[in-house]
PDB file of N, CA and C in Angstrom:
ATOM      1  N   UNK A   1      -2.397  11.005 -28.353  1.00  0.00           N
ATOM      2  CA  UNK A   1      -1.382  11.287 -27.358  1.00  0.00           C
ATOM      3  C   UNK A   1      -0.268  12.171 -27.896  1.00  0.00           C
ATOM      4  N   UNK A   2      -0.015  12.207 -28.824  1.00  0.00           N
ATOM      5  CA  UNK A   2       0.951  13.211 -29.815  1.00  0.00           C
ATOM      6  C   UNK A   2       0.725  14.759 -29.093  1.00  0.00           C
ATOM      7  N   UNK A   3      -0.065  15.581 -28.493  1.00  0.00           N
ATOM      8  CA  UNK A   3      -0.410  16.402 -28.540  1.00  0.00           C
ATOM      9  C   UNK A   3      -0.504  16.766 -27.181  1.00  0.00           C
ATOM     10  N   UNK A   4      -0.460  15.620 -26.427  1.00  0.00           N
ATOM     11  CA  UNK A   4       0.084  15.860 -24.993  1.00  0.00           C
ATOM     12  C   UNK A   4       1.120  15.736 -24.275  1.00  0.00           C
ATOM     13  N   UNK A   5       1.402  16.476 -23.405  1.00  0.00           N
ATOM     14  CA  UNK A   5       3.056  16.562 -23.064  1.00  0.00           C
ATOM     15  C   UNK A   5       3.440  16.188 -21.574  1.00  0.00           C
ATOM     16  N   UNK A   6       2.998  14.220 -22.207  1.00  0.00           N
ATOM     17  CA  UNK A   6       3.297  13.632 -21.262  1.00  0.00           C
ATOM     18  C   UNK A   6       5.101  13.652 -21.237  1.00  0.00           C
ATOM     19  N   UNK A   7       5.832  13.518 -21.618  1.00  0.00           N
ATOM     20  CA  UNK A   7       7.199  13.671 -21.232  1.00  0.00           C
ATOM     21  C   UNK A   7       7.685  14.935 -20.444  1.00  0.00           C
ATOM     22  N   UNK A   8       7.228  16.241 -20.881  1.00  0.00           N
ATOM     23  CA  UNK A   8       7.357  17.483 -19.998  1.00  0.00           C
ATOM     24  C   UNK A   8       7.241  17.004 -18.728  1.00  0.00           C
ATOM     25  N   UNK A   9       5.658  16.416 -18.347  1.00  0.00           N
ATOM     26  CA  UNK A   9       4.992  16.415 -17.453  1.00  0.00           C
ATOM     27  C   UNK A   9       5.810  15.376 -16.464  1.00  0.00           C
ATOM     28  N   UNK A  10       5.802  14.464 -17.008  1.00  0.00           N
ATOM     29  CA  UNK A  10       6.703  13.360 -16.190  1.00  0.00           C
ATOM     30  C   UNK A  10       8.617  14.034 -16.141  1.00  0.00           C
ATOM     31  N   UNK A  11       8.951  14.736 -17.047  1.00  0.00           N
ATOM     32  CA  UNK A  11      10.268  15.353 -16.187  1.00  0.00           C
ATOM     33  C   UNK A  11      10.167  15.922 -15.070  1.00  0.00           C
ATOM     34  N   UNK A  12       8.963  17.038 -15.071  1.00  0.00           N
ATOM     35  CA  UNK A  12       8.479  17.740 -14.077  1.00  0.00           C
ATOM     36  C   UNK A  12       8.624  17.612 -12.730  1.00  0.00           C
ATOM     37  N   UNK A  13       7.887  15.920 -13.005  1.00  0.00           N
ATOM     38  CA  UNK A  13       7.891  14.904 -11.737  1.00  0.00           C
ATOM     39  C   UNK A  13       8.714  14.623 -11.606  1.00  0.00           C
ATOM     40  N   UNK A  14       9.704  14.137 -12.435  1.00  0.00           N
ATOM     41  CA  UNK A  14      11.092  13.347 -11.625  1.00  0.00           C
ATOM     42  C   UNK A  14      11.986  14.343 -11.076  1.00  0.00           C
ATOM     43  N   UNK A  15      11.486  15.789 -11.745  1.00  0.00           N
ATOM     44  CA  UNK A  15      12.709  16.723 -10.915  1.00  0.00           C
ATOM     45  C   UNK A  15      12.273  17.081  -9.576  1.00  0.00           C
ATOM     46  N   UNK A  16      10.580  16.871  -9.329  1.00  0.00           N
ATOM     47  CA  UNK A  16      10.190  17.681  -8.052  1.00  0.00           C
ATOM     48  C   UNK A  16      10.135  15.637  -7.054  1.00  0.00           C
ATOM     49  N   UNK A  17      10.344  15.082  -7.568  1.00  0.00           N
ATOM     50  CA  UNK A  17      10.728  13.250  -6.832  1.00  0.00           C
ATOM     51  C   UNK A  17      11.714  13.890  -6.114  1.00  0.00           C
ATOM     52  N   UNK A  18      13.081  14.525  -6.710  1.00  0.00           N
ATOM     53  CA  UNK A  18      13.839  14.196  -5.831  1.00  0.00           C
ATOM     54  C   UNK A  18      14.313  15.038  -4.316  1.00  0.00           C
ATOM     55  N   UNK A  19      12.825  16.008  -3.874  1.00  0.00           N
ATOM     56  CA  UNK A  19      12.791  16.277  -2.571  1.00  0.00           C
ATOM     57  C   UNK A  19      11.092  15.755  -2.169  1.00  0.00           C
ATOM     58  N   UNK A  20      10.384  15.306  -2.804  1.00  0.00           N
ATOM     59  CA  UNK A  20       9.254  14.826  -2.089  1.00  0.00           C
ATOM     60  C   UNK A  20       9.839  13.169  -1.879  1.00  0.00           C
ATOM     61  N   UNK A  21       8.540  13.022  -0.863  1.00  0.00           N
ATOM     62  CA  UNK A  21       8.503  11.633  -0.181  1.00  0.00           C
ATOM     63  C   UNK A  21       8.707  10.407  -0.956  1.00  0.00           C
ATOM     64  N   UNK A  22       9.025   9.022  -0.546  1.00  0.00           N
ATOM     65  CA  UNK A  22       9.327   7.995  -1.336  1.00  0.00           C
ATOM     66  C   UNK A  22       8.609   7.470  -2.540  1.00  0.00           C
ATOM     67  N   UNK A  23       6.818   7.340  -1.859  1.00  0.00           N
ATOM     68  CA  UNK A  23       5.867   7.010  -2.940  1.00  0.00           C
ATOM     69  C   UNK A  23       5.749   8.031  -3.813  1.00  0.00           C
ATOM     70  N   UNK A  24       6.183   9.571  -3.984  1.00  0.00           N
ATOM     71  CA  UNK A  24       6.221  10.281  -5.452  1.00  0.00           C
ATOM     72  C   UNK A  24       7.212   9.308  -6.345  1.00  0.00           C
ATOM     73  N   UNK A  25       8.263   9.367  -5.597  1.00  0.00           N
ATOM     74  CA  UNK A  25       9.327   9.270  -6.324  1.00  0.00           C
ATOM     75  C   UNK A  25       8.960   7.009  -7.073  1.00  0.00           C
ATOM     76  N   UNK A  26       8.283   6.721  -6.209  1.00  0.00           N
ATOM     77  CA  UNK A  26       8.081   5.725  -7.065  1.00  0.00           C
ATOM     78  C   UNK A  26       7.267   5.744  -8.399  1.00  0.00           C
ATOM     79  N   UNK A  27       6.364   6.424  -7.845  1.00  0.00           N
ATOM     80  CA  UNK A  27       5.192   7.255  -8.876  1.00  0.00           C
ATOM     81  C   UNK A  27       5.739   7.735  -9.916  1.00  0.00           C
ATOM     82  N   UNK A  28       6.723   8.176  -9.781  1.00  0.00           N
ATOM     83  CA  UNK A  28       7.216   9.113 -11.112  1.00  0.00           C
ATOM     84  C   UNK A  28       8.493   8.152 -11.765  1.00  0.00           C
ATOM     85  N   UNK A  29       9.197   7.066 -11.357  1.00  0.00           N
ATOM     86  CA  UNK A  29       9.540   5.796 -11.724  1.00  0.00           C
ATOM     87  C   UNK A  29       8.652   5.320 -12.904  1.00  0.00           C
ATOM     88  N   UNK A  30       7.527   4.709 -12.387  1.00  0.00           N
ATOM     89  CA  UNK A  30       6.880   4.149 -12.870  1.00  0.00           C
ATOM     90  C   UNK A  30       6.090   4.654 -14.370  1.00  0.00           C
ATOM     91  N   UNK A  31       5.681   5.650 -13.797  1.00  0.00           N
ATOM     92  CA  UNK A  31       5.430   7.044 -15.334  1.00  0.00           C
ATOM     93  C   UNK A  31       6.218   6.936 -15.963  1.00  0.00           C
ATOM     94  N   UNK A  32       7.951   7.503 -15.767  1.00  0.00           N
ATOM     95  CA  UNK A  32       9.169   7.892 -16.928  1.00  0.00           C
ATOM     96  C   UNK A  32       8.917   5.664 -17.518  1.00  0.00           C
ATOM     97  N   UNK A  33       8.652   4.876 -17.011  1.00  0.00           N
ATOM     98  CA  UNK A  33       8.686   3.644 -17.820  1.00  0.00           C
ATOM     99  C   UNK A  33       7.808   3.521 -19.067  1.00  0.00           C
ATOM    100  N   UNK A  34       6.756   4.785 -19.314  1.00  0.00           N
ATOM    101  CA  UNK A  34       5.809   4.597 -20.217  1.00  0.00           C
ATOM    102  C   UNK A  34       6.667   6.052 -20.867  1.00  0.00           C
ATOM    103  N   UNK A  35       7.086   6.276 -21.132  1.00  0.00           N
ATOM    104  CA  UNK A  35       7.501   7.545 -22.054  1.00  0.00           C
ATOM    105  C   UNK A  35       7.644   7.416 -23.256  1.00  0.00           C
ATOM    106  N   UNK A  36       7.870   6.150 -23.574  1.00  0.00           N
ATOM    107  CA  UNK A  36       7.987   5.809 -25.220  1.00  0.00           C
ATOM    108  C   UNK A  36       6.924   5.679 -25.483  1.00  0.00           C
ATOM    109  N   UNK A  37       5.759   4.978 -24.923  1.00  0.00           N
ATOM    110  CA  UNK A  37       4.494   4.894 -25.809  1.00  0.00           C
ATOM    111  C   UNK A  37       3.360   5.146 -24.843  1.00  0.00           C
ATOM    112  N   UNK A  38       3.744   6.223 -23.990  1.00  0.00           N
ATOM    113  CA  UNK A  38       2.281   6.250 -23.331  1.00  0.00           C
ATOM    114  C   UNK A  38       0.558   6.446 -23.717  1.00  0.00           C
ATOM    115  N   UNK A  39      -0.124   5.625 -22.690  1.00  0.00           N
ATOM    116  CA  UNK A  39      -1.324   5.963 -23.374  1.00  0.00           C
ATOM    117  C   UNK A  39      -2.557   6.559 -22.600  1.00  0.00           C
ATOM    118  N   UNK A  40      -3.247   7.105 -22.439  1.00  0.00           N
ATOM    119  CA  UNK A  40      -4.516   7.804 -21.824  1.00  0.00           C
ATOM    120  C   UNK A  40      -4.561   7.383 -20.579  1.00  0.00           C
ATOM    121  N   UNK A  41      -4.284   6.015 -19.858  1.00  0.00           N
ATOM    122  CA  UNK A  41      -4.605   5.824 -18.576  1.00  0.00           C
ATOM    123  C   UNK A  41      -3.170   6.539 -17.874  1.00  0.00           C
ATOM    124  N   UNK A  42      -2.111   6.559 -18.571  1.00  0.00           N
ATOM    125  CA  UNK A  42      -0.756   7.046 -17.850  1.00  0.00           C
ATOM    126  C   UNK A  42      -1.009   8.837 -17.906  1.00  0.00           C
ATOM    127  N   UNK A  43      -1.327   8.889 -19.018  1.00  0.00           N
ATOM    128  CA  UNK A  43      -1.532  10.638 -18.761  1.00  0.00           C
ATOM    129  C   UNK A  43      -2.444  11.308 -17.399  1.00  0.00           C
ATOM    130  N   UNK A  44      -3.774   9.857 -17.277  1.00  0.00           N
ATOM    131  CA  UNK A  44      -4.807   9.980 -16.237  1.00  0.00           C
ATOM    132  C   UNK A  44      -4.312  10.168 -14.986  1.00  0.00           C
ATOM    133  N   UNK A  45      -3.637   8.996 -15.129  1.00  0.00           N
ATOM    134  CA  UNK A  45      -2.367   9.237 -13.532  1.00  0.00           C
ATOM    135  C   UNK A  45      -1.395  10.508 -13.175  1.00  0.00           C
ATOM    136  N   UNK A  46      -0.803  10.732 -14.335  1.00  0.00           N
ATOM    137  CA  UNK A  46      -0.062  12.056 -14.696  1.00  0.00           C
ATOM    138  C   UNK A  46      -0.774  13.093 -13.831  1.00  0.00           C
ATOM    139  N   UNK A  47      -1.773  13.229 -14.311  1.00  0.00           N
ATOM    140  CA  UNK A  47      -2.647  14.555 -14.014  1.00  0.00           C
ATOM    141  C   UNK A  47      -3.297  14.374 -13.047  1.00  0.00           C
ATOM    142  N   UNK A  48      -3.496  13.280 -12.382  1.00  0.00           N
ATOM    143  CA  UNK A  48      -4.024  13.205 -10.834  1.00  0.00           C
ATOM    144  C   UNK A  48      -2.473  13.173  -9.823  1.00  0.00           C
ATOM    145  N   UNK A  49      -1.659  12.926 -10.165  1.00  0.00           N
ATOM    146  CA  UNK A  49      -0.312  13.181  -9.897  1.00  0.00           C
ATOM    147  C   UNK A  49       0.065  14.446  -9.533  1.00  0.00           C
ATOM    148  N   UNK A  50      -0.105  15.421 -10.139  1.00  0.00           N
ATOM    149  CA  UNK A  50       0.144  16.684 -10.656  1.00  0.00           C
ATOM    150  C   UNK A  50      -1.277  17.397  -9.853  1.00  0.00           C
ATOM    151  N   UNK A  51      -2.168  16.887  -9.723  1.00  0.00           N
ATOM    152  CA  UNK A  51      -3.164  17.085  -8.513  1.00  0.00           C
ATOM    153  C   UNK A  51      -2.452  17.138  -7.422  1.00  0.00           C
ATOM    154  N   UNK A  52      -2.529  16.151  -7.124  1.00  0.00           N
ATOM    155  CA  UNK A  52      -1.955  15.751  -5.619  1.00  0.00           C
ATOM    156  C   UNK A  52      -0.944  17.017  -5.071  1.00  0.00           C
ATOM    157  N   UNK A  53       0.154  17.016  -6.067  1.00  0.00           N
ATOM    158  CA  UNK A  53       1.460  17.471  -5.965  1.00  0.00           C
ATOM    159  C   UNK A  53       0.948  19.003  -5.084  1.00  0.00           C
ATOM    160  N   UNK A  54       0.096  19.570  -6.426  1.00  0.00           N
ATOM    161  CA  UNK A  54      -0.870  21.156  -6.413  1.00  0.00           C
ATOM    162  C   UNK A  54      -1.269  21.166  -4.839  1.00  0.00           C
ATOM    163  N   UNK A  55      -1.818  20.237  -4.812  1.00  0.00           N
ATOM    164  CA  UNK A  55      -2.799  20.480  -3.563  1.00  0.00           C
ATOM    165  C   UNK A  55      -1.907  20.082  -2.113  1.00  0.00           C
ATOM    166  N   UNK A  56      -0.890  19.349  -2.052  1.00  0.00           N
ATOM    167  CA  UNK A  56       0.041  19.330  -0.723  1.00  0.00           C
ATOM    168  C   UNK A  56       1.531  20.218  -1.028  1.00  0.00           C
ATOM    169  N   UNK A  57       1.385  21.370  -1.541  1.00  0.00           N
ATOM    170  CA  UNK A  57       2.237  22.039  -1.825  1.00  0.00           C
ATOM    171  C   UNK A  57       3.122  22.505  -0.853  1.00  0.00           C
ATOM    172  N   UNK A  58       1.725  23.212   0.321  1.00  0.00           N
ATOM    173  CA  UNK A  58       2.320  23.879   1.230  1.00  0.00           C
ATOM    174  C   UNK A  58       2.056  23.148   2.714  1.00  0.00           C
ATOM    175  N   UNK A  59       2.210  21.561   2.378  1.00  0.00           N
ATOM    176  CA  UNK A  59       2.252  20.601   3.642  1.00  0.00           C
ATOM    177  C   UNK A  59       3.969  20.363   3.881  1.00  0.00           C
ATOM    178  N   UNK A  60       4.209  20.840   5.559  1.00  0.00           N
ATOM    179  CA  UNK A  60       5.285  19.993   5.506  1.00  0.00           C
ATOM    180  C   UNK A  60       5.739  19.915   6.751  1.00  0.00           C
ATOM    181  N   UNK A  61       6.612  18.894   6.976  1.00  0.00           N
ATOM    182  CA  UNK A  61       6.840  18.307   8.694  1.00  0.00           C
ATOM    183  C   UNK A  61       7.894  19.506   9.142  1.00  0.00           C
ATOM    184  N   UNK A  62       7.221  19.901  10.417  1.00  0.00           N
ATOM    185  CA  UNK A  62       8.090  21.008  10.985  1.00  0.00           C
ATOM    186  C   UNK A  62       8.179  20.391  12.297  1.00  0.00           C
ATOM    187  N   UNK A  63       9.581  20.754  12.838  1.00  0.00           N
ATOM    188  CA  UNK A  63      10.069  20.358  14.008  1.00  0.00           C
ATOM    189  C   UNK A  63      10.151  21.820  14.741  1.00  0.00           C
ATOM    190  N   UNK A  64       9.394  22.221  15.868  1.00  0.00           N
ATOM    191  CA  UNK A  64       9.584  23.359  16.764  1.00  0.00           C
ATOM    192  C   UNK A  64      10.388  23.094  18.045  1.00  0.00           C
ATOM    193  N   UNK A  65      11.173  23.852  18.374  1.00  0.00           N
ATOM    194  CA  UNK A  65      11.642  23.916  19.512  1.00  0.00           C
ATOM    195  C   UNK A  65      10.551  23.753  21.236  1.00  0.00           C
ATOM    196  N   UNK A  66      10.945  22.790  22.308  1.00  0.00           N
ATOM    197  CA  UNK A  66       9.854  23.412  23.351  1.00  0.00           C
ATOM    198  C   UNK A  66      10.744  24.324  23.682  1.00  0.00           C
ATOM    199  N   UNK A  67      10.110  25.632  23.858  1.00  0.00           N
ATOM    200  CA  UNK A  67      10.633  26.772  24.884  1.00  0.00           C
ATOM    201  C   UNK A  67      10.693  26.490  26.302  1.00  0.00           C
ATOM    202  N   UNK A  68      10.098  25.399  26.386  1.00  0.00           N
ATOM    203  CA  UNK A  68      10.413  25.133  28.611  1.00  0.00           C
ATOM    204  C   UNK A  68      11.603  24.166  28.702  1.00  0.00           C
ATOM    205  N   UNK A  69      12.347  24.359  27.792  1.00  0.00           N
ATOM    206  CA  UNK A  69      13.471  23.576  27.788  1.00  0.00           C
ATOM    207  C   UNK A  69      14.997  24.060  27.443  1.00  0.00           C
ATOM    208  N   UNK A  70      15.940  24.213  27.474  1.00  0.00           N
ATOM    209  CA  UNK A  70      17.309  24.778  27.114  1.00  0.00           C
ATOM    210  C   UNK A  70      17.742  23.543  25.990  1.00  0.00           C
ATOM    211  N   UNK A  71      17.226  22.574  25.935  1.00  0.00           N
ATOM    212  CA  UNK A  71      18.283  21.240  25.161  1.00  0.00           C
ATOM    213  C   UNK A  71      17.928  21.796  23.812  1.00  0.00           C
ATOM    214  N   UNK A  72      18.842  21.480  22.897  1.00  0.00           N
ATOM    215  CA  UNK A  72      18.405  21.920  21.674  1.00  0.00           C
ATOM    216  C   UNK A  72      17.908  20.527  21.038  1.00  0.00           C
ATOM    217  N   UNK A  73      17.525  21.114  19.354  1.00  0.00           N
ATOM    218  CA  UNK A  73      16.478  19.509  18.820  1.00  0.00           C
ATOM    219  C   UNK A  73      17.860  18.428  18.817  1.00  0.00           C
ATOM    220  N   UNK A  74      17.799  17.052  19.093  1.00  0.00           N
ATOM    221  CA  UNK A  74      18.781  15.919  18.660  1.00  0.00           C
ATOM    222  C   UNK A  74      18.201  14.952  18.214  1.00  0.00           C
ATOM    223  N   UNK A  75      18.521  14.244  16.791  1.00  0.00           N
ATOM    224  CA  UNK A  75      17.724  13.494  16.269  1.00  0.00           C
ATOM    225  C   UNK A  75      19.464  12.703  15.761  1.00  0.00           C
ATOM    226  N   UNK A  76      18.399  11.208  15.566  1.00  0.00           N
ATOM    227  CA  UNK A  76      19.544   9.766  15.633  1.00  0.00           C
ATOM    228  C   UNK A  76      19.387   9.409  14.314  1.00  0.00           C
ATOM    229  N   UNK A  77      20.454   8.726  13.658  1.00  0.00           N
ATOM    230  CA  UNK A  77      20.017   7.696  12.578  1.00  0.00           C
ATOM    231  C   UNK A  77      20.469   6.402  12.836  1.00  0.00           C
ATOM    232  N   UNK A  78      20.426   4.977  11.899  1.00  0.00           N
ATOM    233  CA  UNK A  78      20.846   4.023  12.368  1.00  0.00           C
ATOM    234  C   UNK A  78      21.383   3.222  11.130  1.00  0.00           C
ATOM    235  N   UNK A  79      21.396   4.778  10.010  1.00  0.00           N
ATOM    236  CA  UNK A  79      22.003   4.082   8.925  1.00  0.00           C
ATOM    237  C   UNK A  79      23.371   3.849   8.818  1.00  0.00           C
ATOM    238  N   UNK A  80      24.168   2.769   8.151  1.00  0.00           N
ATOM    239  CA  UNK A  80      25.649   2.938   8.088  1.00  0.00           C
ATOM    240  C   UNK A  80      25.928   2.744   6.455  1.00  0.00           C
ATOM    241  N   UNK A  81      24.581   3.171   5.545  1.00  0.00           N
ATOM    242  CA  UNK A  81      25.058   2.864   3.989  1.00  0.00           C
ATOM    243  C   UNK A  81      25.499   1.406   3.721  1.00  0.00           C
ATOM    244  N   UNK A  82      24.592   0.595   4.114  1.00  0.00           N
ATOM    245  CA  UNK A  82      24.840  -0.588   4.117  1.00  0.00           C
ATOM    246  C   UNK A  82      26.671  -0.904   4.587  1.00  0.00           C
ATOM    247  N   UNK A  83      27.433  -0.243   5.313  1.00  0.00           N
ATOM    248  CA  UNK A  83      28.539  -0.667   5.823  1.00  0.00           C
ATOM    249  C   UNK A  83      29.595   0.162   4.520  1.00  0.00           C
ATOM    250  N   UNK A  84      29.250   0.607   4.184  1.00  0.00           N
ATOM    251  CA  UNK A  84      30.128   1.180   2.729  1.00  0.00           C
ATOM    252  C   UNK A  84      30.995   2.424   3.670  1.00  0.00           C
ATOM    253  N   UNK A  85      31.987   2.451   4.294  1.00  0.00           N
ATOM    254  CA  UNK A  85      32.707   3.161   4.728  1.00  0.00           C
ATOM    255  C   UNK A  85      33.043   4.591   3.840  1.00  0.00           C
ATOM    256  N   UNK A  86      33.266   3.994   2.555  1.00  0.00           N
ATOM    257  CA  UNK A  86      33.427   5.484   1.821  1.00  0.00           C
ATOM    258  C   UNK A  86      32.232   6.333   1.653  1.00  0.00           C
ATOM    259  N   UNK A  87      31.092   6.035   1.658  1.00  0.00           N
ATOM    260  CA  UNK A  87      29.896   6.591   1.826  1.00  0.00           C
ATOM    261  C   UNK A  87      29.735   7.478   2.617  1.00  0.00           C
ATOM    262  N   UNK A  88      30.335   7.315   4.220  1.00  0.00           N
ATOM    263  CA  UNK A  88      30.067   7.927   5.021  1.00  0.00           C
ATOM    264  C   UNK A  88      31.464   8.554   5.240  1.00  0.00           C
ATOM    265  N   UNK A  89      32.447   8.690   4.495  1.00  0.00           N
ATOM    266  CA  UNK A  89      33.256  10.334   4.225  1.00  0.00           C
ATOM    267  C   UNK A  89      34.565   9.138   5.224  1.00  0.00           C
ATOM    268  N   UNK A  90      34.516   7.775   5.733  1.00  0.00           N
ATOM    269  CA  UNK A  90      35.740   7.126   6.697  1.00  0.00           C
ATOM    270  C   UNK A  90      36.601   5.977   5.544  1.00  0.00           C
ATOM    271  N   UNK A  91      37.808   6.297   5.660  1.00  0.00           N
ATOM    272  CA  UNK A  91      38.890   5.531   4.268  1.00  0.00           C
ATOM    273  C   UNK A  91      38.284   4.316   4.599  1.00  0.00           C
ATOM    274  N   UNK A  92      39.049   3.392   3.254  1.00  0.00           N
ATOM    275  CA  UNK A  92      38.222   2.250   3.167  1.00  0.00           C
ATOM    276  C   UNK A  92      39.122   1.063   4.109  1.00  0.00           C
ATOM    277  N   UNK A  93      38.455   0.573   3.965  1.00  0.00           N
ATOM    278  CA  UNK A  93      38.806  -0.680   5.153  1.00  0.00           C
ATOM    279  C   UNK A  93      39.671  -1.281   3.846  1.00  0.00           C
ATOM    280  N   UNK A  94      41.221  -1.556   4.314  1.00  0.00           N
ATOM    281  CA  UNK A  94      42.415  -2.057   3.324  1.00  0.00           C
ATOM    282  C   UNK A  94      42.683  -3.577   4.199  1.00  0.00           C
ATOM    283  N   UNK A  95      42.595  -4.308   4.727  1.00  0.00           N
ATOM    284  CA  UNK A  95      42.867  -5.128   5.541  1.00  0.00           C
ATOM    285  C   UNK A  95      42.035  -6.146   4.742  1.00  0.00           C
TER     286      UNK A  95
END
Protein backbone atom coordinates (compact mmCIF):
# COMPACT_ATOMS: atom_id res chain seq x y z
CA UNK A 1 0.00 0.00 0.00
CA UNK A 2 3.04 2.42 0.32
CA UNK A 3 2.92 2.99 -3.33
CA UNK A 4 -0.58 3.87 -3.65
CA UNK A 5 -2.06 7.14 -3.27
CA UNK A 6 -4.76 6.34 -1.28
CA UNK A 7 -4.66 9.73 0.66
CA UNK A 8 -4.49 11.89 -2.72
CA UNK A 9 -7.31 9.87 -3.77
CA UNK A 10 -9.51 10.17 -0.79
CA UNK A 11 -8.71 14.17 -0.60
CA UNK A 12 -9.91 14.16 -4.05
CA UNK A 13 -13.11 12.80 -2.71
CA UNK A 14 -13.66 14.86 0.14
CA UNK A 15 -13.11 17.97 -1.99
CA UNK A 16 -15.53 16.82 -4.86
CA UNK A 17 -18.20 15.46 -1.34
CA UNK A 18 -18.72 18.78 -0.82
CA UNK A 19 -21.08 19.50 -3.97
CA UNK A 20 -22.14 15.87 -4.72
CA UNK A 21 -25.06 14.11 -3.05
CA UNK A 22 -25.22 12.89 0.65
CA UNK A 23 -24.16 9.13 0.16
CA UNK A 24 -20.66 10.46 -1.60
CA UNK A 25 -20.10 12.49 1.04
CA UNK A 26 -20.68 9.62 3.51
CA UNK A 27 -18.53 7.48 1.32
CA UNK A 28 -15.73 9.64 1.47
CA UNK A 29 -16.24 9.98 5.52
CA UNK A 30 -15.82 6.69 5.84
CA UNK A 31 -12.55 6.29 3.46
CA UNK A 32 -10.65 9.59 5.12
CA UNK A 33 -11.31 7.02 8.59
CA UNK A 34 -8.81 4.50 7.04
CA UNK A 35 -6.01 6.97 6.03
CA UNK A 36 -3.64 5.94 8.59
CA UNK A 37 -3.51 2.39 7.73
CA UNK A 38 -5.42 1.61 4.80
CA UNK A 39 -5.58 -1.64 3.22
CA UNK A 40 -6.49 -3.22 -0.34
CA UNK A 41 -10.22 -3.57 0.29
CA UNK A 42 -10.37 0.46 1.04
CA UNK A 43 -8.29 1.29 -2.01
CA UNK A 44 -10.97 -1.34 -3.86
CA UNK A 45 -13.70 0.96 -2.79
CA UNK A 46 -11.56 4.03 -3.58
CA UNK A 47 -11.40 3.10 -7.12
CA UNK A 48 -14.89 1.92 -7.63
CA UNK A 49 -15.67 5.30 -6.00
CA UNK A 50 -13.73 7.17 -8.40
CA UNK A 51 -15.69 4.94 -11.01
CA UNK A 52 -18.83 5.94 -10.15
CA UNK A 53 -17.81 9.61 -9.71
CA UNK A 54 -16.17 9.24 -13.76
CA UNK A 55 -19.14 7.83 -15.01
CA UNK A 56 -22.12 10.31 -13.45
CA UNK A 57 -20.08 13.24 -14.22
CA UNK A 58 -22.30 14.78 -16.55
CA UNK A 59 -25.70 13.68 -14.61
CA UNK A 60 -27.57 16.38 -13.11
CA UNK A 61 -31.10 17.57 -11.87
CA UNK A 62 -32.27 20.37 -14.08
CA UNK A 63 -35.27 22.37 -13.42
CA UNK A 64 -36.82 23.91 -16.89
CA UNK A 65 -39.14 26.49 -17.09
CA UNK A 66 -42.97 25.48 -18.69
CA UNK A 67 -43.21 28.03 -21.46
CA UNK A 68 -47.28 27.82 -21.31
CA UNK A 69 -46.96 29.56 -18.26
CA UNK A 70 -45.80 33.29 -17.09
CA UNK A 71 -45.18 32.09 -13.17
CA UNK A 72 -41.67 31.82 -12.66
CA UNK A 73 -39.89 28.46 -10.86
CA UNK A 74 -40.92 28.74 -6.73
CA UNK A 75 -39.56 26.22 -4.60
CA UNK A 76 -40.21 25.92 -0.47
CA UNK A 77 -38.05 24.75 2.33
CA UNK A 78 -39.11 23.71 5.80
CA UNK A 79 -35.83 24.04 7.32
CA UNK A 80 -35.34 26.48 10.34
CA UNK A 81 -31.54 25.12 11.27
CA UNK A 82 -32.87 23.35 13.93
CA UNK A 83 -34.38 26.84 15.38
CA UNK A 84 -30.80 28.45 15.57
CA UNK A 85 -31.91 31.99 14.70
CA UNK A 86 -28.35 33.12 14.01
CA UNK A 87 -28.07 30.59 11.31
CA UNK A 88 -30.60 32.00 9.40
CA UNK A 89 -28.92 35.71 9.29
CA UNK A 90 -32.28 36.85 12.45
CA UNK A 91 -30.47 38.34 16.04
CA UNK A 92 -30.60 36.01 18.68
CA UNK A 93 -33.46 35.54 20.79
CA UNK A 94 -32.13 37.64 24.26
CA UNK A 95 -35.26 37.04 26.35
Amino acid sequence: MKNIPYLKAVGSIMYLAMATPPDIRYEAGTLARFSSNPRLEHWTVVKHLLHYLKGTANHALTYSPDYTSSERFLTFSDTDHSGCRIAVGLPADTS
